[in-house]
Protein backbone atom coordinates (compact mmCIF):
# COMPACT_ATOMS: atom_id res chain seq x y z
CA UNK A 1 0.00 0.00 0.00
CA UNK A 2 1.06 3.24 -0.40
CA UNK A 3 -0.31 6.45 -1.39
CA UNK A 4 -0.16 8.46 -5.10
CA UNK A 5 -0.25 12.09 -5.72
CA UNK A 6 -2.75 13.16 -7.83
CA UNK A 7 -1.74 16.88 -7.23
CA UNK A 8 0.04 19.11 -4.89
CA UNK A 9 -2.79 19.32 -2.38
CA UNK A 10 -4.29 15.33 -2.43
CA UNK A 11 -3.51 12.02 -2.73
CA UNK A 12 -5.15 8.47 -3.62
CA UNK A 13 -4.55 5.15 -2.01
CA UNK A 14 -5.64 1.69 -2.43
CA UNK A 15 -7.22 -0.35 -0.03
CA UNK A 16 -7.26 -4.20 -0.30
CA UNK A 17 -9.19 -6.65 2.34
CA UNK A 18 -7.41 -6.97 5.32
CA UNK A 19 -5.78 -3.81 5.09
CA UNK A 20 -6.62 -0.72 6.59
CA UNK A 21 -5.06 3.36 6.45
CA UNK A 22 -5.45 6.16 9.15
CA UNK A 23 -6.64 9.29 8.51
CA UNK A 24 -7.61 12.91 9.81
CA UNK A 25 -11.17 12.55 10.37
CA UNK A 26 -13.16 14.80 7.69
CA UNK A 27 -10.04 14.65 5.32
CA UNK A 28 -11.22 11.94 2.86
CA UNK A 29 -12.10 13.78 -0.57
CA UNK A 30 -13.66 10.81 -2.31
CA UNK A 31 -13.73 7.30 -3.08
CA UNK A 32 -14.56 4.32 -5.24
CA UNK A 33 -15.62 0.72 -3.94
CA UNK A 34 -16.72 -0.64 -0.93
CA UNK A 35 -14.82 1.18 2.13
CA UNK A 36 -15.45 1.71 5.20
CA UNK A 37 -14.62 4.74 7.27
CA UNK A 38 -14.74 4.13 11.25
CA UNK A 39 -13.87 6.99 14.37
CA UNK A 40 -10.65 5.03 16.36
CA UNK A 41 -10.28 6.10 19.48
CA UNK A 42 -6.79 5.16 20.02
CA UNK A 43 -4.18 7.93 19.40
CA UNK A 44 -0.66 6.32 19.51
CA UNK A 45 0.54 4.04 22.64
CA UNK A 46 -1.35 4.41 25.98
CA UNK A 47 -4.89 3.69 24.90
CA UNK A 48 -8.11 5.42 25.14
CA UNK A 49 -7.34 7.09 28.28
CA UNK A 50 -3.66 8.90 27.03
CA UNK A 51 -5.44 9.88 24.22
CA UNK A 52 -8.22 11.23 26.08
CA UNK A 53 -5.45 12.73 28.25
CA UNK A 54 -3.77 14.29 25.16
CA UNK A 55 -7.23 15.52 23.60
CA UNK A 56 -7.49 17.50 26.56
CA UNK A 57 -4.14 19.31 26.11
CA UNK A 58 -4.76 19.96 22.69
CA UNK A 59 -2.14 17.58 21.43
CA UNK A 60 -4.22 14.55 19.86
CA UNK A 61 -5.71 14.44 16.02
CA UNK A 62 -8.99 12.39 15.82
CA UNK A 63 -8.42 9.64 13.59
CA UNK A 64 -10.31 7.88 11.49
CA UNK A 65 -10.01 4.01 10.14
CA UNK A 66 -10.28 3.27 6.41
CA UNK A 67 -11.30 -0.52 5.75
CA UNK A 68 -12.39 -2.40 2.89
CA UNK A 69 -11.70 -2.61 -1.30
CA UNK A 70 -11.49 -0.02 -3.16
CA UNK A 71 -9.30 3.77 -3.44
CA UNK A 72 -9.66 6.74 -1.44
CA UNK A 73 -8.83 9.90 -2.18
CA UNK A 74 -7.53 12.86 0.84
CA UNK A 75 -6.97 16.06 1.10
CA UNK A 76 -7.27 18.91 4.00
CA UNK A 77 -7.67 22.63 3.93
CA UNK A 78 -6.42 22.77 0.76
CA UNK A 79 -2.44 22.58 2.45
CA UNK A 80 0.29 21.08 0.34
CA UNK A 81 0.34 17.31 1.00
CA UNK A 82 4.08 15.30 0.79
CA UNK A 83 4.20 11.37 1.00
CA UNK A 84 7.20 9.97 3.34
CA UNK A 85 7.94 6.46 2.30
CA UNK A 86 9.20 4.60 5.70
CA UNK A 87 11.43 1.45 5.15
CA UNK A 88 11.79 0.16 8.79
CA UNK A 89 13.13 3.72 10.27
CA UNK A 90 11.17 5.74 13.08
CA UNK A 91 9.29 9.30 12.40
CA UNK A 92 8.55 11.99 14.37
CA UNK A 93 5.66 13.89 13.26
CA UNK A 94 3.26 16.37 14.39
CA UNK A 95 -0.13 15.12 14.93
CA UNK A 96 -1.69 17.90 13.30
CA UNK A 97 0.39 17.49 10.34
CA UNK A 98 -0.57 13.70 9.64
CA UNK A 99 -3.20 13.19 6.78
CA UNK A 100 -3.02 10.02 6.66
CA UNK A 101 -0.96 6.72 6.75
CA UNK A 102 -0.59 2.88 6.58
CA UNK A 103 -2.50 1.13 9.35
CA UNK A 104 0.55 -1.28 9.24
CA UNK A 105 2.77 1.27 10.73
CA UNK A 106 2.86 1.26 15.07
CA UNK A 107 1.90 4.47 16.33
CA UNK A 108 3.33 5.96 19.47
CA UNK A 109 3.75 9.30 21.26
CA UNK A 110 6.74 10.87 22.90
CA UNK A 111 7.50 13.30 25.54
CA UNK A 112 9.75 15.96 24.15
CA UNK A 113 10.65 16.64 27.93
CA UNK A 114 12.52 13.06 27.60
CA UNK A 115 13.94 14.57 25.03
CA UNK A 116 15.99 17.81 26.33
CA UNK A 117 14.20 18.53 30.03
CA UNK A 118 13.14 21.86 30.14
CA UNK A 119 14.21 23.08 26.61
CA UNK A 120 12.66 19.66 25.09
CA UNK A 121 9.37 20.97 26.25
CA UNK A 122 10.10 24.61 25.13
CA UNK A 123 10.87 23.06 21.80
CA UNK A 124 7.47 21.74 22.17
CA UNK A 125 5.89 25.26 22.41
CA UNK A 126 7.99 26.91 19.80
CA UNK A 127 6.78 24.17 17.20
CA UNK A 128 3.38 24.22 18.50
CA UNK A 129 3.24 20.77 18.99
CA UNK A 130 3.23 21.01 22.69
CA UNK A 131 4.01 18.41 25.78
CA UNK A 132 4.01 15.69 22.84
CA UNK A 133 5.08 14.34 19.36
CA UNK A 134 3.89 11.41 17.39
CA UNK A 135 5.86 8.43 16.06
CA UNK A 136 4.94 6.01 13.54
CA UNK A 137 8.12 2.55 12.51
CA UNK A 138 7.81 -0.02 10.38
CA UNK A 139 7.48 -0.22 6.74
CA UNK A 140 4.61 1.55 4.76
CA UNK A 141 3.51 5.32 3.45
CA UNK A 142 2.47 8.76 5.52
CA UNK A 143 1.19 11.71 4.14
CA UNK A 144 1.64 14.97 6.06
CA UNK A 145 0.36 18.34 5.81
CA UNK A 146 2.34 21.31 5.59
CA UNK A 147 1.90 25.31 4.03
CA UNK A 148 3.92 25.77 0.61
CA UNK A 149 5.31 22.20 -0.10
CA UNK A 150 7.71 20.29 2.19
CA UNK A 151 12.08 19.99 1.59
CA UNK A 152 13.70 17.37 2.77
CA UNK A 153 17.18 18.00 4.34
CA UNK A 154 19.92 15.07 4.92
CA UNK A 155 21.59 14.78 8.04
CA UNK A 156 24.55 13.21 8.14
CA UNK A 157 26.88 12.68 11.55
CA UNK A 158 29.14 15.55 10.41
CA UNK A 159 26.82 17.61 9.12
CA UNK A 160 24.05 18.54 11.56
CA UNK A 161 21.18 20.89 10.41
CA UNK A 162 19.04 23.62 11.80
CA UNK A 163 15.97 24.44 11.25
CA UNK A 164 13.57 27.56 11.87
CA UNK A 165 11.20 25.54 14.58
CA UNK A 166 7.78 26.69 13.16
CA UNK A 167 9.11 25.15 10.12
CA UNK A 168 9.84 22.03 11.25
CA UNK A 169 7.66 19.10 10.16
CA UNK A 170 9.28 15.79 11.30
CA UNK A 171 12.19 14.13 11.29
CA UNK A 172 12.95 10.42 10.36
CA UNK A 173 16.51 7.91 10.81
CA UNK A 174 18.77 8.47 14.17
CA UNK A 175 18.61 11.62 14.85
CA UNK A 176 18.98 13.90 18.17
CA UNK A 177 17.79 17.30 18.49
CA UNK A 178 18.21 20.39 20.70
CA UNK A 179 16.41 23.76 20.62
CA UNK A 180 19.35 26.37 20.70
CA UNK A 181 19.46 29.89 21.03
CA UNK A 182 20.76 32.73 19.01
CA UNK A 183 20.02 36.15 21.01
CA UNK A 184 22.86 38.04 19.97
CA UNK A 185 21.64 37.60 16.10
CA UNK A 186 18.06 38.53 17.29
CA UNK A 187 19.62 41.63 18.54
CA UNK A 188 20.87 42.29 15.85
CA UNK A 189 18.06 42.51 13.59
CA UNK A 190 16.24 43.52 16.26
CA UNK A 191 13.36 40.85 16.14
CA UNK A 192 11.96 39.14 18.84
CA UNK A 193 9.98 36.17 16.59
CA UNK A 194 10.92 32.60 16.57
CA UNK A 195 14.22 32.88 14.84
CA UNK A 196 15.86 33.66 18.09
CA UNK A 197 15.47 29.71 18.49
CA UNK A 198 16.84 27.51 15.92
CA UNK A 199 16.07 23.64 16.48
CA UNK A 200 19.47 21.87 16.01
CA UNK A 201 19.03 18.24 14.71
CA UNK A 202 22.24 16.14 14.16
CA UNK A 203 22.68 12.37 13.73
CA UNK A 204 21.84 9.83 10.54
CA UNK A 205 18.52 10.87 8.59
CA UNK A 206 16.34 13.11 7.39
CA UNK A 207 14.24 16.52 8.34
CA UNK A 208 11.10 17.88 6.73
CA UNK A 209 10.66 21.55 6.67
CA UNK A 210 8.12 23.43 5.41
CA UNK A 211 8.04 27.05 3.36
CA UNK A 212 6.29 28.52 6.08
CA UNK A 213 6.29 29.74 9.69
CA UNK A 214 2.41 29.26 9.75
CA UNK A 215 0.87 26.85 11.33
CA UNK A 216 -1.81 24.73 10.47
């Protein structure tokens, strides 16, 4: 399974018995065959009640479960759309940002204060993904969301990258990632916006940035 643009802003996927694909709920554009599209309660690792838990925060994206034989078609607020092909490696993605993906992939959820302390969870806020991030391994297709198309950016071990936060989108491979500070060029342009933190991610893989600071 995987999924097919058929333009900038939507994409097309097949669904075979047995299989099954995640989605925003509301995002399916049409379809052909005989589907079926199902609320899931379950958002990631932890069940119905750290979902609920994350609902509450603000951090959770209803889901929806796509079943049966036949093709879909998805699409969401008219934003760009850009299809990561996993092989085995882990993503990090913002819930928000997920359109849709293979039900084959495990979901999970991570706190970014693991991840850093204090300025993991102030990476959270300058992303606007808050106390949380999802995660989706294994091998099979995601389609995320993002305003004016997505680039992807290698990381290698000797060549770390950073990224304006707001226009970070997810990050795949064996990376780590630190939310630094860079006052003394704020200063000197005199702005106070979200370019005085630039989110540092070196390792093995890849990071997905978007053309925008906006978010969606």
């Amino acid at each position: 399974m995987g999924f097919q643009r058929l333009s900038t802003k939507m994409v097309e996927a097949q669904v075979a018995p047995g299989q099954r694909i995640f989605s925003q709920r509301g995002a399916m554009i049409a379809y052909r065959g005989e589907l079926s599209f199902t609320p899931n309660l379950m958002s990631g690792q932890g069940g119905v009640m750290s979902a609920i838990g994350r609902r509450v925060r603000g951090e959770a994206a209803p889901l929806m479960t796509v079943e049966g034989n036949g093709t879909v078609m998805f699409g969401h607020g008219g934003h760009e759309v850009h299809v990561i092909d996993l092989t085995g490696e882990l993503l990090h993605v913002e819930a928000d940002r997920l359109l849709a993906f293979d039900g084959a992939l495990r979901q999970g959820t991570v706190f970014l204060g693991s991840q850093g302390g204090v300025m993991g969870m102030v990476r959270g806020q300058a992303t606007g993904q808050g106390l949380f991030t999802t995660t989706l391994e294994g091998q099979g297709s995601v389609a995320v969301l993002a305003h004016g198309g997505v680039l992807e950016l290698s990381v290698a071990s000797d060549r770390p990258v950073n990224v304006d936060p707001q226009a970070y989108v997810g990050h795949r491979g064996r990376l780590t990632n630190r939310l630094t500070t860079a006052l003394s060029w704020r200063d000197m342009v005199g702005r106070g916006s979200g370019e005085a933190f630039q989110l540092e991610l070196s390792g093995q893989g890849t990071v997905f940035v978007q053309a925008s600071e906006e978010k969606l």
